[in-house]
C-alpha atoms as a PDB file:
ATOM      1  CA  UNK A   1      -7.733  13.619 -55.207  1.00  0.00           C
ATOM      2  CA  UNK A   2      -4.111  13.754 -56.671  1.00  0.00           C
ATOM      3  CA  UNK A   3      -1.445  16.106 -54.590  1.00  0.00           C
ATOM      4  CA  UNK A   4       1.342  16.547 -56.560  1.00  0.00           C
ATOM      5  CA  UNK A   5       4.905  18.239 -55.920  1.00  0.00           C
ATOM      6  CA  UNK A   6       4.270  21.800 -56.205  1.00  0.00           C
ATOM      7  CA  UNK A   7       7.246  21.639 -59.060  1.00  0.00           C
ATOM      8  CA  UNK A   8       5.063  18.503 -60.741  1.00  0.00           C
ATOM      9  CA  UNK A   9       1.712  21.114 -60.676  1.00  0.00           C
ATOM     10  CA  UNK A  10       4.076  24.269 -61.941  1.00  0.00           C
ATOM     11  CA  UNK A  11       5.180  21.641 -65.257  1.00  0.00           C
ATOM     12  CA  UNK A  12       1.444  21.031 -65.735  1.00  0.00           C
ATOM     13  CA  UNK A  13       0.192  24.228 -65.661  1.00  0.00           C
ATOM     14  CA  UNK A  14       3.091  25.836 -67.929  1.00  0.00           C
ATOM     15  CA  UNK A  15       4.614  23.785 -69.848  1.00  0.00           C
ATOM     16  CA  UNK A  16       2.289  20.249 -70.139  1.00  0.00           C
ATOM     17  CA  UNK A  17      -0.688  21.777 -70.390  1.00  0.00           C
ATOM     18  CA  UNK A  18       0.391  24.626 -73.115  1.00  0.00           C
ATOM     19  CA  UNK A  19       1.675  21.692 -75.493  1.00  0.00           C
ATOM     20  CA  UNK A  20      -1.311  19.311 -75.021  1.00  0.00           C
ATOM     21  CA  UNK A  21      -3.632  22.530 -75.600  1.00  0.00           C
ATOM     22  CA  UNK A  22      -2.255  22.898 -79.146  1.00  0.00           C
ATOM     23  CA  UNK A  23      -2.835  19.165 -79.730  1.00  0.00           C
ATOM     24  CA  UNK A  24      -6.090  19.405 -78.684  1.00  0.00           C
ATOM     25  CA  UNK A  25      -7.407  21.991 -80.796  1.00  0.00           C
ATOM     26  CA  UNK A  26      -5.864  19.330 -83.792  1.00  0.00           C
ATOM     27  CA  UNK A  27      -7.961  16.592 -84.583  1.00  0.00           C
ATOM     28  CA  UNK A  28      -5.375  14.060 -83.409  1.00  0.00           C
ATOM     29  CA  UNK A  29      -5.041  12.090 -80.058  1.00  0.00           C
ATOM     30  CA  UNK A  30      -7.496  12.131 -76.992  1.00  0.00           C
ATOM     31  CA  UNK A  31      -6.998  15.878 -76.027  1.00  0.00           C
ATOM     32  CA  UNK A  32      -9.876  18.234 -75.832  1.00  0.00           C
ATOM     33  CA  UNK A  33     -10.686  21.412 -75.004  1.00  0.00           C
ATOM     34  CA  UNK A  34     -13.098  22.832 -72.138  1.00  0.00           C
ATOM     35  CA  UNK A  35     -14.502  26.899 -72.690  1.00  0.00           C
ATOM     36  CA  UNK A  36     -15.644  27.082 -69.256  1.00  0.00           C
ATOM     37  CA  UNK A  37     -16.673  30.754 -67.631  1.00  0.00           C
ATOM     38  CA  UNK A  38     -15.642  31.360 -63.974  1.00  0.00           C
ATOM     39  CA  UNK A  39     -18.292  31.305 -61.227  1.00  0.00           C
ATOM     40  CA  UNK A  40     -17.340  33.924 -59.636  1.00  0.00           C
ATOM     41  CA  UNK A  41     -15.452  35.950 -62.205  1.00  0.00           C
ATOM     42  CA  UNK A  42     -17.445  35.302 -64.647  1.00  0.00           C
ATOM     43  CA  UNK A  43     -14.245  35.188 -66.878  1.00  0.00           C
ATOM     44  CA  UNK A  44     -13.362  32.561 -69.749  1.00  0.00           C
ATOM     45  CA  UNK A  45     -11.303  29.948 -69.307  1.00  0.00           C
ATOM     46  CA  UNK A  46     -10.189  27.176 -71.278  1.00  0.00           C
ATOM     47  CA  UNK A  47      -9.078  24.000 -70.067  1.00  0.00           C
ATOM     48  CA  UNK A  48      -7.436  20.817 -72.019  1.00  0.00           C
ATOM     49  CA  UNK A  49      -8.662  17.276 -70.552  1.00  0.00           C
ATOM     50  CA  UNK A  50      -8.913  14.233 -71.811  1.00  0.00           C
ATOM     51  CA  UNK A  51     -12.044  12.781 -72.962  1.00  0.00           C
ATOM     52  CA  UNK A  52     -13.327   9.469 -74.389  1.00  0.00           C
ATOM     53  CA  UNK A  53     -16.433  10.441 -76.631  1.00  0.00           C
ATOM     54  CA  UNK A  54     -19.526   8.056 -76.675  1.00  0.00           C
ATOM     55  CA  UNK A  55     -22.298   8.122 -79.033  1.00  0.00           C
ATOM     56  CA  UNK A  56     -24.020  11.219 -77.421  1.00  0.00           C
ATOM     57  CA  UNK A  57     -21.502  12.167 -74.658  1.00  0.00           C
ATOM     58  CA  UNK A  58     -18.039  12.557 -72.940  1.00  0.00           C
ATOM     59  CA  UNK A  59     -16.695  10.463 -70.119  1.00  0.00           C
ATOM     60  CA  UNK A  60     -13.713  12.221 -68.509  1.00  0.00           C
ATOM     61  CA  UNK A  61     -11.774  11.170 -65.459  1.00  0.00           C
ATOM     62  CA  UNK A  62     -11.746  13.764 -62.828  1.00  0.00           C
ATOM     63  CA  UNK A  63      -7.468  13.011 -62.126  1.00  0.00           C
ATOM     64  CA  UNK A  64      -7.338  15.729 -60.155  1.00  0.00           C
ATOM     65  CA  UNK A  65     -10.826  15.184 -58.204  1.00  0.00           C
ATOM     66  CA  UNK A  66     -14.277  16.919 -58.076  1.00  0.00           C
ATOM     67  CA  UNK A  67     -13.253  20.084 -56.702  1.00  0.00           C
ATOM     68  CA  UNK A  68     -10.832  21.244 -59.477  1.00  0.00           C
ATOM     69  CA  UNK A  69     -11.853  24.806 -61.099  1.00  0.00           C
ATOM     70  CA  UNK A  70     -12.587  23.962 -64.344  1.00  0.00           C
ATOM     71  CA  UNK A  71     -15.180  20.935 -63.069  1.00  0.00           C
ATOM     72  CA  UNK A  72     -16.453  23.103 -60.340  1.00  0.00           C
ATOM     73  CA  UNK A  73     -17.073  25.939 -63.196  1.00  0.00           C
ATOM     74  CA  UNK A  74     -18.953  23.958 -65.626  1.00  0.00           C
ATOM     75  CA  UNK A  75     -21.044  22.222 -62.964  1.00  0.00           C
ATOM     76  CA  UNK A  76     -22.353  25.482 -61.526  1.00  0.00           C
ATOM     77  CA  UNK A  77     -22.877  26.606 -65.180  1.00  0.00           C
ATOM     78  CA  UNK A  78     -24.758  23.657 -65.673  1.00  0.00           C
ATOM     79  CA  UNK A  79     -23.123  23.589 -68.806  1.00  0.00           C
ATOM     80  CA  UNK A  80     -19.453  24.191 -70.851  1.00  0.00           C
ATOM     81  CA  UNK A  81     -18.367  23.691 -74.691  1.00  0.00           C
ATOM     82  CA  UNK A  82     -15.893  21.326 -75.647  1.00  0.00           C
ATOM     83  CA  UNK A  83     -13.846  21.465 -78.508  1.00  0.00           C
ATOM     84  CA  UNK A  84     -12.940  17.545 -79.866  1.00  0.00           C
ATOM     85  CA  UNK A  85     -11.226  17.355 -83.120  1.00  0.00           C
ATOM     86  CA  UNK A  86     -11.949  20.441 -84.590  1.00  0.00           C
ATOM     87  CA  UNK A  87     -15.779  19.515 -83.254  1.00  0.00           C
ATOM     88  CA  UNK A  88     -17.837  22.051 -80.995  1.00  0.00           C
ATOM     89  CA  UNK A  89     -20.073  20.644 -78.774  1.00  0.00           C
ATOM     90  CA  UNK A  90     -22.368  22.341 -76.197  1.00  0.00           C
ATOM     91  CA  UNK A  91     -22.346  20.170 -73.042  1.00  0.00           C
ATOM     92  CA  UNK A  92     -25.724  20.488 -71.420  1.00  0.00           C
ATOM     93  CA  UNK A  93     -25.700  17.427 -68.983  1.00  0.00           C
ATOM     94  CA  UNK A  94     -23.100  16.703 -66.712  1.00  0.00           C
ATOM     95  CA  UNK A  95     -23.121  13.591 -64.461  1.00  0.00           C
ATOM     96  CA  UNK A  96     -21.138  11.228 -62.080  1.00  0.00           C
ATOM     97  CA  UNK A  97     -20.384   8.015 -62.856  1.00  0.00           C
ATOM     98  CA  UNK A  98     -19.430   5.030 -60.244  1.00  0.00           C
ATOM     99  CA  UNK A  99     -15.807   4.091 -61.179  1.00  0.00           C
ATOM    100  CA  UNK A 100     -16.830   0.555 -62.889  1.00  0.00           C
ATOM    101  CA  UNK A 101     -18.904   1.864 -65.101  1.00  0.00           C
ATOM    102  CA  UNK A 102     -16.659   4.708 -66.333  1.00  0.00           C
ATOM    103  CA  UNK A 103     -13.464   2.630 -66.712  1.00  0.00           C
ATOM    104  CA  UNK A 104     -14.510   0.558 -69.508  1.00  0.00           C
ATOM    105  CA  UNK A 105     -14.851   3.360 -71.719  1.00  0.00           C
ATOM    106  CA  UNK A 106     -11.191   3.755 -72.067  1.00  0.00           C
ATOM    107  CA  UNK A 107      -8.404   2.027 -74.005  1.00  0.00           C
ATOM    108  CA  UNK A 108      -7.033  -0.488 -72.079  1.00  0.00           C
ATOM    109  CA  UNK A 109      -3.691   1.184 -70.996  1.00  0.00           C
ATOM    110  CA  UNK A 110      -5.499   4.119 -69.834  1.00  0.00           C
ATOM    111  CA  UNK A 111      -7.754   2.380 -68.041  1.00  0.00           C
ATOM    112  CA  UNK A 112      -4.824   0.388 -66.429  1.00  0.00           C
ATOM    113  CA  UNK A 113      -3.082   4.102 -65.399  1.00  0.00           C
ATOM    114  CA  UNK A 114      -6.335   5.347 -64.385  1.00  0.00           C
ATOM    115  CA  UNK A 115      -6.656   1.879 -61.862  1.00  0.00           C
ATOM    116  CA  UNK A 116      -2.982   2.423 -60.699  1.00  0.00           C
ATOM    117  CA  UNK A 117      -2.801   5.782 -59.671  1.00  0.00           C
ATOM    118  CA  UNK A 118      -6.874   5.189 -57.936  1.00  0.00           C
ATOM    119  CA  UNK A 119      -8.105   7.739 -60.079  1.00  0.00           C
ATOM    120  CA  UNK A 120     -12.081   7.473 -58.093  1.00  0.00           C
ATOM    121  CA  UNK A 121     -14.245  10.147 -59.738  1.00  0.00           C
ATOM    122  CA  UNK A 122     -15.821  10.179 -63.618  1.00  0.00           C
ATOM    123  CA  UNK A 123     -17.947  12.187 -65.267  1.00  0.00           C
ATOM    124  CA  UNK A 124     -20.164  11.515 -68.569  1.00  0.00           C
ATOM    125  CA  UNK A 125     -21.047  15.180 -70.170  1.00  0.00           C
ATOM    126  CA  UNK A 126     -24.128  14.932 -72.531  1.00  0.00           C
ATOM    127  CA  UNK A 127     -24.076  16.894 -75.578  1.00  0.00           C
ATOM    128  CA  UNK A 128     -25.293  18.449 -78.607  1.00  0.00           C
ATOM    129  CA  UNK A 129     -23.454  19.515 -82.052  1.00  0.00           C
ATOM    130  CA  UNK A 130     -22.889  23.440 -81.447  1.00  0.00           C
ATOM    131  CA  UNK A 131     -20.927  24.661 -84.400  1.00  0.00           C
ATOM    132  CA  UNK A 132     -17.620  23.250 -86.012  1.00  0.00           C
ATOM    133  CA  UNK A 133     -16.252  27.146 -87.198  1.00  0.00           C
ATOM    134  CA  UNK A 134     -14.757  27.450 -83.574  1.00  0.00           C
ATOM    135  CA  UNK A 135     -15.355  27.625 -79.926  1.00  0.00           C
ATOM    136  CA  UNK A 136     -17.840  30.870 -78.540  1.00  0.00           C
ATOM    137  CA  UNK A 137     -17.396  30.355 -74.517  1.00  0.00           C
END
């Protein structure tokens, strides 16, 4: 897992994660949205990752790790929509993936970040089309 500063995780939450939010719900650059529902609150949350699609699926890296909220949500759901250029998809299979098989899904400079900064866990989320009129979480 990535620790960073306490000031670098305040930036994130507030100010990094509010702009790429608003790009993601575009239909430009790799930004997506997650509508994820709390385990134990049973609350809705939405989260903005990025995500490289594939034919019937998402592969994310997990920068933060496995035990993040929004990861830990959606894999005790068993399930999460993701909004992906203007695109609503219902995630309904959610699995690891080893490190060299992930990494070649992404554009080489990500990939090169990714390998730099030892980013270790993936995930491929299987999908199918929900509805493109908006997200429901």
């Amino acid at each position: 897992m990535v620790n960073l500063p306490s000031g670098m995780r305040y930036f994130n939450k507030y100010v990094l994660n509010r702009v790429t939010g608003k790009i993601a719900r575009s239909s430009w650059g790799p930004f997506s949205n997650v509508y994820h529902v709390g385990r134990r609150s049973g609350k809705p949350y939405e989260t903005t990752i990025i995500v490289i699609p594939t034919a019937d699926s998402f592969v994310a890296a997990l920068t933060y790790g496995p035990d993040v909220d929004w990861f830990r949500n959606v894999s005790a759901a068993g399930g999460c929509k993701i909004l992906w250029h203007r695109q609503v998809y219902a995630i309904e299979k959610i699995e690891a993936m080893e490190t060299k098989t992930a990494l070649p899904y992404f554009p080489g400079f990500e990939r090169m970040i990714l390998r730099l900064v030892g980013i270790q866990h993936f995930v491929r989320m299987g999908y199918q089309t929900a509805n493109s009129a908006g997200p429901t979480a």
